[in-house]
N, C-alpha and C. Protein backbone atom coordinates (compact mmCIF):
# COMPACT_ATOMS: atom_id res chain seq x y z
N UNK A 1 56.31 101.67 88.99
CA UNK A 1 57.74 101.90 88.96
C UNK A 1 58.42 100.69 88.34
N UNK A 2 59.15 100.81 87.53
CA UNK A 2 59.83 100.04 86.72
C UNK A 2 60.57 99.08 87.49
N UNK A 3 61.26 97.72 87.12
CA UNK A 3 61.94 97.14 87.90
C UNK A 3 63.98 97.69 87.65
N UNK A 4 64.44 97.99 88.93
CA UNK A 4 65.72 97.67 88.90
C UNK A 4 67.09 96.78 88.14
N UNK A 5 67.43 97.25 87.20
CA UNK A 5 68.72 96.25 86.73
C UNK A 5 69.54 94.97 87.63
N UNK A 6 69.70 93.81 87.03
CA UNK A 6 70.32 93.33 88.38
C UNK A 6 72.08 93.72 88.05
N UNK A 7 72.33 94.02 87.28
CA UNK A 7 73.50 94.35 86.86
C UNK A 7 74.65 94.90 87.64
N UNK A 8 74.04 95.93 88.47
CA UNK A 8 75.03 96.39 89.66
C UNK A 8 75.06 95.69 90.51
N UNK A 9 73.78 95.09 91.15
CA UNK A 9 74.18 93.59 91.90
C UNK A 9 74.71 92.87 91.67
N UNK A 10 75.28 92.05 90.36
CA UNK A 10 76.01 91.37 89.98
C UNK A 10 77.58 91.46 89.92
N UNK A 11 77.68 92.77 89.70
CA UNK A 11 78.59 93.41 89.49
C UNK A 11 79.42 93.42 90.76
N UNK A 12 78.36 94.00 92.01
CA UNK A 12 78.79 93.90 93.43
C UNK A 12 79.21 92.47 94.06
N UNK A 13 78.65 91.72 93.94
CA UNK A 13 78.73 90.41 93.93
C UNK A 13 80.13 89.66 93.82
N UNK A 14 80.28 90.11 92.48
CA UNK A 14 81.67 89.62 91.98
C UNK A 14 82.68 90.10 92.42
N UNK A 15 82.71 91.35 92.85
CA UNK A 15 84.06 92.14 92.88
C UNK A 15 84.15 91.39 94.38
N UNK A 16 82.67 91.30 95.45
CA UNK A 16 82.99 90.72 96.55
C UNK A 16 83.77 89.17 96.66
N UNK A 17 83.12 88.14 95.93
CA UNK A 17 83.75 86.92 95.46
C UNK A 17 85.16 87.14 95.27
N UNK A 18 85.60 88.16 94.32
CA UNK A 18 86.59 87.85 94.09
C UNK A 18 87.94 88.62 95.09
N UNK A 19 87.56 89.16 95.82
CA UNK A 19 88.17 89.57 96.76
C UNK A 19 88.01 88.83 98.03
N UNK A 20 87.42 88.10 98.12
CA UNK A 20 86.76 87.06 99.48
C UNK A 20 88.04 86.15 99.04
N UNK A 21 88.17 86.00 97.64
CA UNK A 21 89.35 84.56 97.73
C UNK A 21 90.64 85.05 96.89
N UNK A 22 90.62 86.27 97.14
CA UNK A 22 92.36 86.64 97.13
C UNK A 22 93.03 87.17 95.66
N UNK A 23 91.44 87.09 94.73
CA UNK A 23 91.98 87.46 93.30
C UNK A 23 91.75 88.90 93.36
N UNK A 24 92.09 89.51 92.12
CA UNK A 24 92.43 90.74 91.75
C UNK A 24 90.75 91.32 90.61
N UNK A 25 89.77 91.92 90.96
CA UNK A 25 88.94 92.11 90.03
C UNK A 25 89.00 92.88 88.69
N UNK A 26 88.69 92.72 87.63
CA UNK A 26 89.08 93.90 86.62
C UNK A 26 87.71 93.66 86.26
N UNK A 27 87.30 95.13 85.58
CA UNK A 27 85.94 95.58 84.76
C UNK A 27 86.44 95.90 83.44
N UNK A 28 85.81 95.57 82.50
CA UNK A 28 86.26 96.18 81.12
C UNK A 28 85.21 97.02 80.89
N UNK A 29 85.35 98.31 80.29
CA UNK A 29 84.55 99.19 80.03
C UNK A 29 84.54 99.98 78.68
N UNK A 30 83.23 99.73 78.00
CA UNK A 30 83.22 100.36 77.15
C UNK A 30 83.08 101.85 77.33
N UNK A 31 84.29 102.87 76.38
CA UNK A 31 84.48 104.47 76.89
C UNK A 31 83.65 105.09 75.53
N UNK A 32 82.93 105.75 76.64
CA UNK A 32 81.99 106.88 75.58
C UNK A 32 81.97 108.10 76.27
N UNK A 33 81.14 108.99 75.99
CA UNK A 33 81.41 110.88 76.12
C UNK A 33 80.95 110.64 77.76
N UNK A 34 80.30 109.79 78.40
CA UNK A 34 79.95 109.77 79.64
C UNK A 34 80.85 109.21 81.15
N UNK A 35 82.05 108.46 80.24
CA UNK A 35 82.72 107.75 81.14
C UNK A 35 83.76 108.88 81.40
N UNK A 36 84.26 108.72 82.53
CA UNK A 36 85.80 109.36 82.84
C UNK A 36 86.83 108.85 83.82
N UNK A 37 87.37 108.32 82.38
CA UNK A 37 88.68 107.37 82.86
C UNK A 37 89.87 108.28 81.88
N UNK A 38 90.95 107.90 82.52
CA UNK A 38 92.22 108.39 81.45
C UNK A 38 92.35 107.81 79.93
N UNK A 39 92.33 108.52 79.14
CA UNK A 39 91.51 108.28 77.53
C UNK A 39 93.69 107.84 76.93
N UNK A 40 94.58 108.45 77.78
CA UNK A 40 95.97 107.23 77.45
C UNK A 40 95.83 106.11 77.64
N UNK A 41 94.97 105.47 78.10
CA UNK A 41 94.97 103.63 78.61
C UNK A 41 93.56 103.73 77.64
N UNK A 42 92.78 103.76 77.01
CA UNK A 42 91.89 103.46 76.39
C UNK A 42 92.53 102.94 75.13
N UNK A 43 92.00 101.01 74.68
CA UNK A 43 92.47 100.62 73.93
C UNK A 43 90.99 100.32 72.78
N UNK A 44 91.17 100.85 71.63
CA UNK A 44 89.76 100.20 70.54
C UNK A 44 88.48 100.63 71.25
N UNK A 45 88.23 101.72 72.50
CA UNK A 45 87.31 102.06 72.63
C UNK A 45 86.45 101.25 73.81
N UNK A 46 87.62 100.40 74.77
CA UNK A 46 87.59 100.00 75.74
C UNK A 46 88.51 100.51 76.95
N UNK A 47 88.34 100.12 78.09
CA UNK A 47 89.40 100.66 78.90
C UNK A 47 89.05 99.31 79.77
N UNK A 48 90.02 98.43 80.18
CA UNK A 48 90.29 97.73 81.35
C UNK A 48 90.98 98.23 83.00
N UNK A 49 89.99 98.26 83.70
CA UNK A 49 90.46 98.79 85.32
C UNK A 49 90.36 97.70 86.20
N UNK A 50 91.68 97.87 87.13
CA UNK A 50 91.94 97.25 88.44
C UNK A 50 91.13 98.07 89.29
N UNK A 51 89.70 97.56 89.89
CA UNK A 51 88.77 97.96 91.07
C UNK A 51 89.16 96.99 92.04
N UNK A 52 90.26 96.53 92.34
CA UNK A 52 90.75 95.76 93.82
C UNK A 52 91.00 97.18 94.80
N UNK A 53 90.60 96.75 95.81
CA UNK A 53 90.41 97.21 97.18
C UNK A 53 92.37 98.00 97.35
N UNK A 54 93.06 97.46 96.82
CA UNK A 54 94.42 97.88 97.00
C UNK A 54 94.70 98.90 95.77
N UNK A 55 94.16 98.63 94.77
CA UNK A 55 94.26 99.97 93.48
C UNK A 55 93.64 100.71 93.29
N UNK A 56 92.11 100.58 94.19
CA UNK A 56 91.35 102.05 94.48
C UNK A 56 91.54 102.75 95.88
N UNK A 57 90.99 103.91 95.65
CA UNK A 57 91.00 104.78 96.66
C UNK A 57 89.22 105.56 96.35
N UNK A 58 88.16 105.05 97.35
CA UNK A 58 87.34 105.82 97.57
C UNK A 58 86.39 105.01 96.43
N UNK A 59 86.02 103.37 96.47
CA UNK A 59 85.95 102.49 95.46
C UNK A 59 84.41 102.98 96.05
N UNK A 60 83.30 103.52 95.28
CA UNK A 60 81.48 102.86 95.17
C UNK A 60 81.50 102.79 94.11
N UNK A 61 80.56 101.41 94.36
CA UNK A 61 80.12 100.41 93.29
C UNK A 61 78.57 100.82 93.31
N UNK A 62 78.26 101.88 93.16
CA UNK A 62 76.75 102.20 93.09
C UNK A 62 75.86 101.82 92.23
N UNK A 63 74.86 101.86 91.68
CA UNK A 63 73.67 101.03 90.90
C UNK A 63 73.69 101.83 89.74
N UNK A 64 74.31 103.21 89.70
CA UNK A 64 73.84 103.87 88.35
C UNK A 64 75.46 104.17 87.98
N UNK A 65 76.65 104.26 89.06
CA UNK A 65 77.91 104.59 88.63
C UNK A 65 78.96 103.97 89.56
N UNK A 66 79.77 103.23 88.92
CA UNK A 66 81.00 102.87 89.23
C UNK A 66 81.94 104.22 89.63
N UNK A 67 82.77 104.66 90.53
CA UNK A 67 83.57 105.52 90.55
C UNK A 67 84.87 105.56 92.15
N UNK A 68 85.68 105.68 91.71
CA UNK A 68 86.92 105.77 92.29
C UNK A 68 88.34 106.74 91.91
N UNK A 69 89.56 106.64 92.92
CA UNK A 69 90.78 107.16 92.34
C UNK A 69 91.59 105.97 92.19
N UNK A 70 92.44 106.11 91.22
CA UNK A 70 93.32 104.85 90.99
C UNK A 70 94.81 106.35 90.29
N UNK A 71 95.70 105.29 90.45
CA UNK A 71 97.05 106.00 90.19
C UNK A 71 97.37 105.15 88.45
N UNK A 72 97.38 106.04 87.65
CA UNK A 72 97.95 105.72 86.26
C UNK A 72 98.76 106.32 85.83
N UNK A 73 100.07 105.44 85.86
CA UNK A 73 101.44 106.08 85.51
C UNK A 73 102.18 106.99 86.45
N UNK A 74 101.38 106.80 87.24
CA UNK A 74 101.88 107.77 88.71
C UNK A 74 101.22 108.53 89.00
N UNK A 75 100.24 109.22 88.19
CA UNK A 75 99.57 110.35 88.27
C UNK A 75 97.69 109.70 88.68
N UNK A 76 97.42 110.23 90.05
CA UNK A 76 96.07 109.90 90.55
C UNK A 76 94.96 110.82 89.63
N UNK A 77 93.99 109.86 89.61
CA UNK A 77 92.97 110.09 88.23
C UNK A 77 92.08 109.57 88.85
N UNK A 78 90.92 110.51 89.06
CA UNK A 78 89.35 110.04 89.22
C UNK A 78 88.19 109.20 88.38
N UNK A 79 87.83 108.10 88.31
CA UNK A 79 87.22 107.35 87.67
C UNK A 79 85.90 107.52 87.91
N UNK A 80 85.00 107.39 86.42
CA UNK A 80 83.72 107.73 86.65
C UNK A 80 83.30 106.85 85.76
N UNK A 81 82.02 106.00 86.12
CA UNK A 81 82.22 105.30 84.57
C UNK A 81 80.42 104.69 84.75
N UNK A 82 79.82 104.84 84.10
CA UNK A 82 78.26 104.50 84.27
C UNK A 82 78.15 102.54 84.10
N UNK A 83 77.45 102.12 85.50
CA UNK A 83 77.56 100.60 84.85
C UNK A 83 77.29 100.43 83.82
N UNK A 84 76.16 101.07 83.04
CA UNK A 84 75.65 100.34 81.72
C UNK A 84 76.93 100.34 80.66
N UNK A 85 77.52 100.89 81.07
CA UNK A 85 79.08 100.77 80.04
C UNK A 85 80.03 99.63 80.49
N UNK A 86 79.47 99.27 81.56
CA UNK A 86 80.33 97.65 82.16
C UNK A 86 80.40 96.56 80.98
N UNK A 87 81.19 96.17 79.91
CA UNK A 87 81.01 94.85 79.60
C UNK A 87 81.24 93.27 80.42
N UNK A 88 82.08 93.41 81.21
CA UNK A 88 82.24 92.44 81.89
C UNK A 88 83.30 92.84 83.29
N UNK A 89 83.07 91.99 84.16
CA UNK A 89 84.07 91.56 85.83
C UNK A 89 84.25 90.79 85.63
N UNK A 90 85.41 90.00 86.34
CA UNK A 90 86.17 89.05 86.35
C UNK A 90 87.24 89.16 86.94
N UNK A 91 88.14 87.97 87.29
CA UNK A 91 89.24 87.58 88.46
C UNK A 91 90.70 88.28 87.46
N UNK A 92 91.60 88.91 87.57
CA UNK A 92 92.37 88.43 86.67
C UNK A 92 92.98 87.52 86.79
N UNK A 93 93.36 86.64 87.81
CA UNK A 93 94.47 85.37 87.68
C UNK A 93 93.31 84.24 87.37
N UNK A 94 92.08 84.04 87.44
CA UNK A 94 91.58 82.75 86.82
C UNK A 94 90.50 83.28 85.69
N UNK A 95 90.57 84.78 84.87
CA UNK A 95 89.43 84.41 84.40
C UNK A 95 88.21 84.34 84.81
N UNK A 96 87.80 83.69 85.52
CA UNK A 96 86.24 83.78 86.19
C UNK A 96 85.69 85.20 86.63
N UNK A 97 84.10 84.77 85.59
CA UNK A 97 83.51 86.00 85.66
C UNK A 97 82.09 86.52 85.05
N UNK A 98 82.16 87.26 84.55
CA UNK A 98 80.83 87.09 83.47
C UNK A 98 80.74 88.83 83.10
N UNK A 99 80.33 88.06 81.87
CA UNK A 99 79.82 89.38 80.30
C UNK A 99 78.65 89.73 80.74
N UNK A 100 78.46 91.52 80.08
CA UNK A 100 77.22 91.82 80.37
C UNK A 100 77.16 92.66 78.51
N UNK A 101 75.62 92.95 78.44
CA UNK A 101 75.78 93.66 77.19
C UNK A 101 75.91 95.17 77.90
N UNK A 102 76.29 96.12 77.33
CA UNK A 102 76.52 97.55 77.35
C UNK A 102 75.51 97.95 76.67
N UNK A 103 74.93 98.96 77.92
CA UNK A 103 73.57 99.93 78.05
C UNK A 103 73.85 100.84 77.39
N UNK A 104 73.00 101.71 76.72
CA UNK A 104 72.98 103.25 76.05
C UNK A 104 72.93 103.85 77.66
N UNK A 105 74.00 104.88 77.52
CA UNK A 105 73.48 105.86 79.09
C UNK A 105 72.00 106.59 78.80
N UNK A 106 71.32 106.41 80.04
CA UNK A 106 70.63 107.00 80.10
C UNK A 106 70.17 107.83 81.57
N UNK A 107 70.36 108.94 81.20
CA UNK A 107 70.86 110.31 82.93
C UNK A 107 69.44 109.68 83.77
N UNK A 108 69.93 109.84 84.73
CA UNK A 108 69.06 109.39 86.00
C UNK A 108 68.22 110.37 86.06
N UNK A 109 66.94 110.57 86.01
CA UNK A 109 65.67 111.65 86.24
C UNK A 109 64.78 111.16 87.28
N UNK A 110 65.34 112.10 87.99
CA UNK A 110 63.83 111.92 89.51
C UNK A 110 62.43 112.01 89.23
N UNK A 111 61.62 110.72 89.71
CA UNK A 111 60.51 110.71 89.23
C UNK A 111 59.75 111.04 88.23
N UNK A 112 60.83 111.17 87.18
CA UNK A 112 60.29 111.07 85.72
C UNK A 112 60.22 109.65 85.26
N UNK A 113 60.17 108.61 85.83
CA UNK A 113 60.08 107.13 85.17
C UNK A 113 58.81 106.94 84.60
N UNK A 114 57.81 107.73 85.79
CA UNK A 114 56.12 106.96 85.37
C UNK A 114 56.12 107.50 84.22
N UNK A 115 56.44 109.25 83.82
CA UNK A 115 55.94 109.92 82.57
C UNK A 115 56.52 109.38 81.54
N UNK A 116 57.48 108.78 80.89
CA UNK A 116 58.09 108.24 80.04
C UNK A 116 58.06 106.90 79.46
N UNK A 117 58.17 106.79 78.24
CA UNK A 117 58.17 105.14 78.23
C UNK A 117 58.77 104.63 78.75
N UNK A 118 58.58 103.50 79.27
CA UNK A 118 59.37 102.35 79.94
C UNK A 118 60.76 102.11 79.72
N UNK A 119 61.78 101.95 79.65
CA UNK A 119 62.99 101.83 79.55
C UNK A 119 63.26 100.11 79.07
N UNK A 120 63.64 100.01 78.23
CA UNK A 120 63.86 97.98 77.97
C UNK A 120 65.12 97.46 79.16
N UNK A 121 64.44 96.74 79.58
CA UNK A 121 64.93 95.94 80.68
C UNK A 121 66.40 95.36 80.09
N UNK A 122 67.64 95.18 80.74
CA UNK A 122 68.66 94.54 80.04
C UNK A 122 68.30 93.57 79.25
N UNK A 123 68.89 93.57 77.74
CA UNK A 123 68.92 92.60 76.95
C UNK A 123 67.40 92.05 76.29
N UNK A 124 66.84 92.81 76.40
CA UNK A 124 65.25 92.67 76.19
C UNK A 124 64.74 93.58 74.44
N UNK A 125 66.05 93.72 73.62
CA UNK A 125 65.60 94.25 72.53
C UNK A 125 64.56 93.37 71.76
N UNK A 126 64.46 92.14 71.59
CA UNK A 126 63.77 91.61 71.16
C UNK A 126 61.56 91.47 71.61
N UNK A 127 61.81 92.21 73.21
CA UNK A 127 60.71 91.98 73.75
C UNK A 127 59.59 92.97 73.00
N UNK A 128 60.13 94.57 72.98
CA UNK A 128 59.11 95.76 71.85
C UNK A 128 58.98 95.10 70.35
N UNK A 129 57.43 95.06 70.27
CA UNK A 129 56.95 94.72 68.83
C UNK A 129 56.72 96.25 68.69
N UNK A 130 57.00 96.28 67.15
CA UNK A 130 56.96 97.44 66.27
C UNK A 130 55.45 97.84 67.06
N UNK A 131 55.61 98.88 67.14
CA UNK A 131 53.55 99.85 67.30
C UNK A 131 53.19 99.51 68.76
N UNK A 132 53.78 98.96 69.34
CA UNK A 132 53.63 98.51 70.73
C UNK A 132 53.61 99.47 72.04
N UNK A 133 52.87 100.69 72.36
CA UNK A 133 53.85 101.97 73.36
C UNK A 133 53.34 101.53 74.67
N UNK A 134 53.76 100.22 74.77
CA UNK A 134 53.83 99.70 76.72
C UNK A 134 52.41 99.02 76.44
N UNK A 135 51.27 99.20 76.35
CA UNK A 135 50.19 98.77 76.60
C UNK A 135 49.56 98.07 78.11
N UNK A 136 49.89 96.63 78.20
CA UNK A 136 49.29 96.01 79.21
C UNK A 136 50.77 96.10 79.91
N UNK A 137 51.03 96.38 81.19
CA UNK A 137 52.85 96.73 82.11
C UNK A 137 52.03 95.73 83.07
N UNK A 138 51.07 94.98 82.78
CA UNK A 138 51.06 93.75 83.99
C UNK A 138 51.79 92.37 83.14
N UNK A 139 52.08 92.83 82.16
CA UNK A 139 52.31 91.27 81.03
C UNK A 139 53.78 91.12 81.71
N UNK A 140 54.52 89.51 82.07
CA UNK A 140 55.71 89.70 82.43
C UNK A 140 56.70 89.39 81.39
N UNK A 141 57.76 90.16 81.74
CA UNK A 141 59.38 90.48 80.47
C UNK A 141 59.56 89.14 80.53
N UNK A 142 60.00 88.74 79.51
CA UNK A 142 60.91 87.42 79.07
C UNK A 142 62.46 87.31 79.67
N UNK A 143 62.52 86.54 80.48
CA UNK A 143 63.72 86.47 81.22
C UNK A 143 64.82 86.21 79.85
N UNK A 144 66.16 86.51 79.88
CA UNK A 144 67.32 86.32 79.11
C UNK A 144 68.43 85.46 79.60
N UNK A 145 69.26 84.62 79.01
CA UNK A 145 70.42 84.25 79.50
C UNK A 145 71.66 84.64 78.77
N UNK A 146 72.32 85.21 79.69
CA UNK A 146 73.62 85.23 78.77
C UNK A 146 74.95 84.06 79.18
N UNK A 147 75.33 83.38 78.27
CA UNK A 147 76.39 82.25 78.19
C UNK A 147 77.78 83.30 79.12
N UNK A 148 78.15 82.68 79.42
CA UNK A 148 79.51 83.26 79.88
C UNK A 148 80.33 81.96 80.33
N UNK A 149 81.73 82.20 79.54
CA UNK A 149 82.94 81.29 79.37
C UNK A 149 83.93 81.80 80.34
């Protein structure tokens, strides 16, 4: 069985941090045919959301989907939005936070993981050599860092 993203942990993490000390969290999200957010606030193919505890209603932060109600423009709107479309969390009054790269969705299949190729671990495009179909799955992934300002 493949390993877990830490991405939604991270994700969870932060929104906790930043609500532990009084800031306001926002997610920026890249919008594609899978997300469902109100496509009037979608700017260049992003959408920025307030996930504070006071602007959602019915907030899980689950491992495969972000989803809540939030009020836009007055009118309550159900949010659906797959993490791998998360680019980044963060505080809005300080900034603090951190970038993630944005995942291709890929639909959750019950116990179809073993039959399939492996899935590339976040940020791991560089790890598949051309002609490569998994071979040795005891070899370990090359850890990544991503900079965040």
């Amino acid at each position: 069985m493949g390993e877990t993203s830490t991405k939604p942990y991270l994700i969870r993490a932060l929104h906790e941090w930043c609500t532990d000390n009084g800031y306001t969290p926002y997610i920026t999200v890249q919008v594609d045919e899978h997300t469902m957010v109100p496509v009037a606030h979608v700017r260049d193919g992003q959408i920025t959301l307030n996930v504070g505890t006071l602007a959602t209603n019915r907030l899980t932060l689950g491992n495969e989907f972000i989803e809540f109600q939030a009020r836009f423009s007055g009118v309550t709107e159900n949010v659906y939005v797959p993490v791998g479309a998360v680019s980044a969390i963060y505080a809005r009054e300080t900034g603090a936070g951190m970038g993630f790269e944005v995942q291709p969705y890929e639909p959750p299949v019950a116990g179809a993981q073993a039959a399939t190729a492996p899935a590339a671990p976040e940020g791991s495009d560089a790890d598949a050599a051309p002609g490569d179909d998994g071979g040795d799955d005891d070899e370990p992934k090359r850890p990544r860092l991503t900079i965040v300002k």
